[in-house]
Protein backbone atom coordinates (compact mmCIF):
# COMPACT_ATOMS: atom_id res chain seq x y z
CA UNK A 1 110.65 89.97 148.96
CA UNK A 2 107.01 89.08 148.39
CA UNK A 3 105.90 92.33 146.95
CA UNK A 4 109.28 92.27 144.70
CA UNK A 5 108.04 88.92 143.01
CA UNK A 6 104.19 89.79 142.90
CA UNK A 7 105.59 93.00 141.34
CA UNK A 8 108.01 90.74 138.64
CA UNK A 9 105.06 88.23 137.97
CA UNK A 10 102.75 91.18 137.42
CA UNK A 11 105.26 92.86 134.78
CA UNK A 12 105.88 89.69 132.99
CA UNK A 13 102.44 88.18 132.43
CA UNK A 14 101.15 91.97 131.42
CA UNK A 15 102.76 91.73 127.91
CA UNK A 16 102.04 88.26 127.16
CA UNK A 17 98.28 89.38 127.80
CA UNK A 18 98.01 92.73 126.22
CA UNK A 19 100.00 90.31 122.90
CA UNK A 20 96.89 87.90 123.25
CA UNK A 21 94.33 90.21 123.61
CA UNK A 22 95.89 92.24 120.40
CA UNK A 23 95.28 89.13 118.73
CA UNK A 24 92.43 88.07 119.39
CA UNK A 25 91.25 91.72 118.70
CA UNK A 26 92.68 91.47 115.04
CA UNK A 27 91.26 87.89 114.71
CA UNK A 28 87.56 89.21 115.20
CA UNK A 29 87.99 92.55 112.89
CA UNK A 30 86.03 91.43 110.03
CA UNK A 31 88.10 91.10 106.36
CA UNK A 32 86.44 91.81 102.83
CA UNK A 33 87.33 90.41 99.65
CA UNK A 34 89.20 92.59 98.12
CA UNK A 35 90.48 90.49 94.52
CA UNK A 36 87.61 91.30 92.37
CA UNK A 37 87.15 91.77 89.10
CA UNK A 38 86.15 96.20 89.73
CA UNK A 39 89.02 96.22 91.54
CA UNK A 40 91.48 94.28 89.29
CA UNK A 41 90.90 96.88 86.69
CA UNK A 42 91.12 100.03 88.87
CA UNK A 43 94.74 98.53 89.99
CA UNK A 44 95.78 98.71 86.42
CA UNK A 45 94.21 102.09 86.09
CA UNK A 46 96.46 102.71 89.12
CA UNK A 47 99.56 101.27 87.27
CA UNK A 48 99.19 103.03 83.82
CA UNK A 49 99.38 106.42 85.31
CA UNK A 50 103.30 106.61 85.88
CA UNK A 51 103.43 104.89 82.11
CA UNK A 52 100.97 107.66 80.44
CA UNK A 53 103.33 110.10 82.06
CA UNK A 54 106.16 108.71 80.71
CA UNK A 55 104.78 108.74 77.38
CA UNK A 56 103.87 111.94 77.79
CA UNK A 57 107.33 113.46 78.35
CA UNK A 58 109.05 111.84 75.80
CA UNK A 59 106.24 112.20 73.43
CA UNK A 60 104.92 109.68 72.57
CA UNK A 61 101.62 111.13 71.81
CA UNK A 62 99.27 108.12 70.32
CA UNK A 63 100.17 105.70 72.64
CA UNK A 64 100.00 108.07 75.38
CA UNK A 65 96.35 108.76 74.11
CA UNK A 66 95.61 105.01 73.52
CA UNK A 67 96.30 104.79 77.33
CA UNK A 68 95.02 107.36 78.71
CA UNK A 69 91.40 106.22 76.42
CA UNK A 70 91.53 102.59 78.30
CA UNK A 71 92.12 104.22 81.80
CA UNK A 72 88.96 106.42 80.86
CA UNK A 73 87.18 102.98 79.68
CA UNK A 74 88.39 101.03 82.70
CA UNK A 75 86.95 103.86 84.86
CA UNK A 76 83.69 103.51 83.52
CA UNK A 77 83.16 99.35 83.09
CA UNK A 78 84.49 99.06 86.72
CA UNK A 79 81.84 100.59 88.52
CA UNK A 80 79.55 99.26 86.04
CA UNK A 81 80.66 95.66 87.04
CA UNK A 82 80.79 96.09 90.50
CA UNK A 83 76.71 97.54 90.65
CA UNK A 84 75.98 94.71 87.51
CA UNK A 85 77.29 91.98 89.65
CA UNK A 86 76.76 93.23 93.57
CA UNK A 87 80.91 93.41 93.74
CA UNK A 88 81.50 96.55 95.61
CA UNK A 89 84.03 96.55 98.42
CA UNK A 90 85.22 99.27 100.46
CA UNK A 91 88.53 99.38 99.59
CA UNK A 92 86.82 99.75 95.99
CA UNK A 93 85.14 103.43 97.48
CA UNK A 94 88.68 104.29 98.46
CA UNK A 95 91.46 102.88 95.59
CA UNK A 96 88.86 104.32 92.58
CA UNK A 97 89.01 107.84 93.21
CA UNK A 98 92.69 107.46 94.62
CA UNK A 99 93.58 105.71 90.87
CA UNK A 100 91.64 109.02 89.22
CA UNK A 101 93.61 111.03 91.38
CA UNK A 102 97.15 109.49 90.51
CA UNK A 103 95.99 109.71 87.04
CA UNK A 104 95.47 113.28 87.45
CA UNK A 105 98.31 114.26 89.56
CA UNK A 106 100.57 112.14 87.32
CA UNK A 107 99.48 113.87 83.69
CA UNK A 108 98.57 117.05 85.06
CA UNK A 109 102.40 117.60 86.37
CA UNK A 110 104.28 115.97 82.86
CA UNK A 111 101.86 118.27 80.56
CA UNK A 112 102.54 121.52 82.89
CA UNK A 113 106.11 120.24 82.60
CA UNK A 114 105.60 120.00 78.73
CA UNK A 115 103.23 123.23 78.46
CA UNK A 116 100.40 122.06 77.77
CA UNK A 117 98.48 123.11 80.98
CA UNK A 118 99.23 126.23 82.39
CA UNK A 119 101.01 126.52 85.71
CA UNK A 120 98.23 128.61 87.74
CA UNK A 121 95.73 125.50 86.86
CA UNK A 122 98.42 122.53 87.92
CA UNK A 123 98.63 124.61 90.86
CA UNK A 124 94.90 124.70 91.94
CA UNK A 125 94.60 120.78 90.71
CA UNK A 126 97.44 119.38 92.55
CA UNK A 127 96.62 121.35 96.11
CA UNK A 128 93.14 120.16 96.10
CA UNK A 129 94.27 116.91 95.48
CA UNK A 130 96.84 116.92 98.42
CA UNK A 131 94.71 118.36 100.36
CA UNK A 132 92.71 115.23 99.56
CA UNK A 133 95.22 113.16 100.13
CA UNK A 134 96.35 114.64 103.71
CA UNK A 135 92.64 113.95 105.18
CA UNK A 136 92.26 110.28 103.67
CA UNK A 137 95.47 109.39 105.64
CA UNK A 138 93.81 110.79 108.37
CA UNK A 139 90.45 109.24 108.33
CA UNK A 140 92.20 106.13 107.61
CA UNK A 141 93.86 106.38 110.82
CA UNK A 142 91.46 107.36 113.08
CA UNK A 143 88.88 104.49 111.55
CA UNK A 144 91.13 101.55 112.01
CA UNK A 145 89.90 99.16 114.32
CA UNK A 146 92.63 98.51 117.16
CA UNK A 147 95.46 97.50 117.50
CA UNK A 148 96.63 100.46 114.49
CA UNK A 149 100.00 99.19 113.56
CA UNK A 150 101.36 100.39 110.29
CA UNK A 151 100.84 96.40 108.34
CA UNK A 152 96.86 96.69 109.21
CA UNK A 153 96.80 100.48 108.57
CA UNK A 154 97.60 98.95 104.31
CA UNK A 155 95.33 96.38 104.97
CA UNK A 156 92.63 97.65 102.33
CA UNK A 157 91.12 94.28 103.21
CA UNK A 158 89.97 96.30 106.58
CA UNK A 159 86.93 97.93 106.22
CA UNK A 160 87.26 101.28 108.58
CA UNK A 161 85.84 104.33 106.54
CA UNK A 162 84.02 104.87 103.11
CA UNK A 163 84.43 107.90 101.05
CA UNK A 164 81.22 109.26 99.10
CA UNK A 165 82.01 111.48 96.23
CA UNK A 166 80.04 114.44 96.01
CA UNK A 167 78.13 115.43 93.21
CA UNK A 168 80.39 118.44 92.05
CA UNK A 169 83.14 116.21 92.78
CA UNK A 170 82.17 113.48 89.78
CA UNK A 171 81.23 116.86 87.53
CA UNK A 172 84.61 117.77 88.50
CA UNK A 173 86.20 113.99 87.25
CA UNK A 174 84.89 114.01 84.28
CA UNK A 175 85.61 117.76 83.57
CA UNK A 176 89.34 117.18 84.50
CA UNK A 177 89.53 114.04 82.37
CA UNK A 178 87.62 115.74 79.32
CA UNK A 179 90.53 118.49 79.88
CA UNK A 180 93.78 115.96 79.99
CA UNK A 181 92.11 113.72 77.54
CA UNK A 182 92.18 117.20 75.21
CA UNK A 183 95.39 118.05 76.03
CA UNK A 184 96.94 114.83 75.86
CA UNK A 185 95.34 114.75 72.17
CA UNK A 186 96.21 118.35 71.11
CA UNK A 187 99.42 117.28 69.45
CA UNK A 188 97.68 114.98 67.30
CA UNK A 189 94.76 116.71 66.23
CA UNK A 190 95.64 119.78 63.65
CA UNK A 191 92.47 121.59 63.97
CA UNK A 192 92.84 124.74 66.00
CA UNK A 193 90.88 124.92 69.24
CA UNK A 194 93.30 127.06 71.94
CA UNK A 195 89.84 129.02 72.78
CA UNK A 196 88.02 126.17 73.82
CA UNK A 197 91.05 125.13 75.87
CA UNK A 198 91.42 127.96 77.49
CA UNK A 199 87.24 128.06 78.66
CA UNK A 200 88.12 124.65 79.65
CA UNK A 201 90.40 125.26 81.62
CA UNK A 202 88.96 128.06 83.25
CA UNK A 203 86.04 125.99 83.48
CA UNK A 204 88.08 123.08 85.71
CA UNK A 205 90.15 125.66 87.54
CA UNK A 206 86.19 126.64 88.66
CA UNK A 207 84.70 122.61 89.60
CA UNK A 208 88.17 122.21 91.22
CA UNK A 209 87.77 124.34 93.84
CA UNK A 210 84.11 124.23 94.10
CA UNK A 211 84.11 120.11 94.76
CA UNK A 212 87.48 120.51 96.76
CA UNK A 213 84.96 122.34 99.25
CA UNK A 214 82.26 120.16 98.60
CA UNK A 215 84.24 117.99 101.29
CA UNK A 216 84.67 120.01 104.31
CA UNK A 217 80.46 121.03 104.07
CA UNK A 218 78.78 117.90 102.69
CA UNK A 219 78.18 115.82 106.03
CA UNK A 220 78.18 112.51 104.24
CA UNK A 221 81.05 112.80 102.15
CA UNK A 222 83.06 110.66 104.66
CA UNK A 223 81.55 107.73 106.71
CA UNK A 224 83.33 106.21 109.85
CA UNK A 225 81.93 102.76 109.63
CA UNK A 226 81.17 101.09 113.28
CA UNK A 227 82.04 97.72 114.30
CA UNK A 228 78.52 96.50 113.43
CA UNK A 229 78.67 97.92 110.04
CA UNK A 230 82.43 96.20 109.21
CA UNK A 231 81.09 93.05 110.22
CA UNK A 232 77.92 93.01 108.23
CA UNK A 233 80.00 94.47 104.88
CA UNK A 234 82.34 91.30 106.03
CA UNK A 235 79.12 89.19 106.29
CA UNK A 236 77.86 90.57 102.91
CA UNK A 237 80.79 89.81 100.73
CA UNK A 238 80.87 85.86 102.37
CA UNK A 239 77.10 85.71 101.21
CA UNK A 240 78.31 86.45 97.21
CA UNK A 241 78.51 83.36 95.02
């Protein structure tokens, strides 16, 4: 009878711990400030993807141009702004390059769809990019401090892992955006330039692969960041005015 209720009392004061000591564990993980101006802008980079696309397929070529030219600006002012004014987060190392890459994905589908790309090239694009895509899930999950539930997993305000881009990789970018920018524009320009198109596109089809490999081999290309370095990123972003 003894061992029955030491056995009950055990069982029902495990849970109630393991519940506080999950708490406390989240209360101690170390949040960033994630609402800042960079990242403001690379949201609405983010958004405007799905509404270049459907621009795109219903052809509306100038304003799907006009779009597509602030995405390209926003890309450029935000990282400006976040070096100019010390406002780089991690989630800003992971939601830039994921905005590029919805960009990409998004247009590089509806102009396939509308022939403007050729299908071999969305091909090579769009499985580099999943492939991408597959391993930051990945990462993401294996770097989250405990407990790893699925609300804290889209916690962005949870620093666990920073991705560096290689330096084929932002050739690459730019390359790929020169190349949808182009062929976004082709309807509106009446100049004939189909050779240069198709170099280009050679030319991306090349950096693609190249900076999709750049990944697996460049050691750095990933970080992990430890417990000490979430809580001094955490103790960083509290020091900003």
């Amino acid at each position: 009878m003894a061992s029955s209720i030491a056995r009950f009392s055990t069982h029902s004061c495990a849970k109630p711990i393991k519940e506080i000591k999950d708490r406390l564990i989240s209360s101690l993980t170390p949040h960033e400030n994630i609402y800042t101006v960079p990242n403001i802008l690379t949201i609405s980079r983010l958004i405007s993807a799905p509404v270049i696309g459907y621009l795109i397929l219903h052809d509306y070529h100038a304003w799907a141009f006009g779009l597509f030219a602030y995405a390209g600006v926003t890309d450029l002012i935000d990282g400006y702004i976040a070096r100019r004014w010390n406002l780089q987060t991690v989630v800003g190392t992971v939601i830039d390059p994921m905005a590029d890459k919805t960009l990409m994905t998004i247009l590089t589908v509806c102009l396939a769809i509308k022939g403007a790309l050729p299908v071999w090239l969305a091909v090579i694009i769009l499985g580099r990019d999943i492939g991408l895509g597959i391993a930051a899930i990945y990462y993401r999950w294996i770097s989250l401090p405990p407990p790893k539930t699925f609300s804290r997993y889209w916690d962005f305000s949870l620093p666990s892992a920073e991705v560096h881009p290689t330096t084929i990789s932002k050739y690459n970018t730019a390359l790929q955006l020169a190349l949808i920018g182009a062929a976004t524009a082709q309807p509106l320009i009446t100049t004939d330039f189909a050779s240069a198109m198709t170099a280009m596109q050679y030319l991306v089809a090349t950096t693609t692969i190249w900076s999709g490999a750049s990944y697996i081999y460049t050691k750095d290309a990933v970080k992990i960041l430890s417990q000490k370095e979430r809580g001094e990123k955490a103790e960083e972003k509290d020091r900003k005015p």
